[in-house]
Protein backbone atom coordinates (compact mmCIF):
# COMPACT_ATOMS: atom_id res chain seq x y z
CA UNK A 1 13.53 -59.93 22.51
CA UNK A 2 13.50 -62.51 24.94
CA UNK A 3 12.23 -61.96 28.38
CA UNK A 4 13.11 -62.94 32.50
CA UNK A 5 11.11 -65.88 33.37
CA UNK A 6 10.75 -64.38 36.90
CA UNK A 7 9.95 -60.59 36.27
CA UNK A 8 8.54 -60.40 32.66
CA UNK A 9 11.29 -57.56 31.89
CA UNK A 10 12.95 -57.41 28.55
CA UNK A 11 16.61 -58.98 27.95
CA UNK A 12 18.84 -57.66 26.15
CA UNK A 13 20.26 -59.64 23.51
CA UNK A 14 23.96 -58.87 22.11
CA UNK A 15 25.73 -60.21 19.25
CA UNK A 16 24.50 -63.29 17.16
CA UNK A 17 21.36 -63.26 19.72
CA UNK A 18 23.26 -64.02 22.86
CA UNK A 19 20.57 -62.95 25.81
CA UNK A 20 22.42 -60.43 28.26
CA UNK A 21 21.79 -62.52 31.40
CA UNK A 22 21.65 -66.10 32.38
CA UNK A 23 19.56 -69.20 31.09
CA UNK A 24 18.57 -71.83 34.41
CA UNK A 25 17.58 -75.49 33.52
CA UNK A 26 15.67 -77.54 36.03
CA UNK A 27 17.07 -80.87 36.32
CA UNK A 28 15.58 -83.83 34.47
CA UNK A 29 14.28 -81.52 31.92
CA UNK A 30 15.07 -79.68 28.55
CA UNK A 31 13.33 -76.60 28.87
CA UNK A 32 15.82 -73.52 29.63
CA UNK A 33 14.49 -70.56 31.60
CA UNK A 34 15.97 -67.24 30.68
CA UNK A 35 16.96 -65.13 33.45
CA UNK A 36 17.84 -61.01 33.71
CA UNK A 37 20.78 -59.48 36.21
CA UNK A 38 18.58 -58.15 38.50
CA UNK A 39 17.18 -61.29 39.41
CA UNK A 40 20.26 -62.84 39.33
CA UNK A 41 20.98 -60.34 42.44
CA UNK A 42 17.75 -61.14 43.90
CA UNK A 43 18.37 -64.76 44.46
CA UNK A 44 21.99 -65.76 44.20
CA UNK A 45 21.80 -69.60 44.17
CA UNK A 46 20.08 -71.97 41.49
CA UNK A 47 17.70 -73.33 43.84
CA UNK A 48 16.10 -69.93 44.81
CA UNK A 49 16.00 -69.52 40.87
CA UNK A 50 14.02 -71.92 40.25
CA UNK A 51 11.58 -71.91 42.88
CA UNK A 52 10.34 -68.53 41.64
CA UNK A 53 9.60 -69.46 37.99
């Protein structure tokens, strides 16, 4: 199980390990941050995002 990057909770992952939510990248880097729905509703843009992880 993967889990949000901003809450802690647990994602839920569907078929062939797809994550049920979103996965942010800050630019210039590699690393992906995984991201659940309700913080998706939370902070609509990219840029709020990633000022919270």
């Amino acid at each position: 199980m993967t889990k949000c990057s901003i809450c802690g909770n647990k994602i839920a992952e569907l078929f062939l390990e797809k994550i049920k939510g979103t996965v942010v990248k800050k630019a210039g880097s590699s690393k992906q941050y995984p991201v659940c729905f309700e913080c998706q509703k939370k902070f609509p843009n990219k840029e709020e995002l990633l000022k919270k992880i």
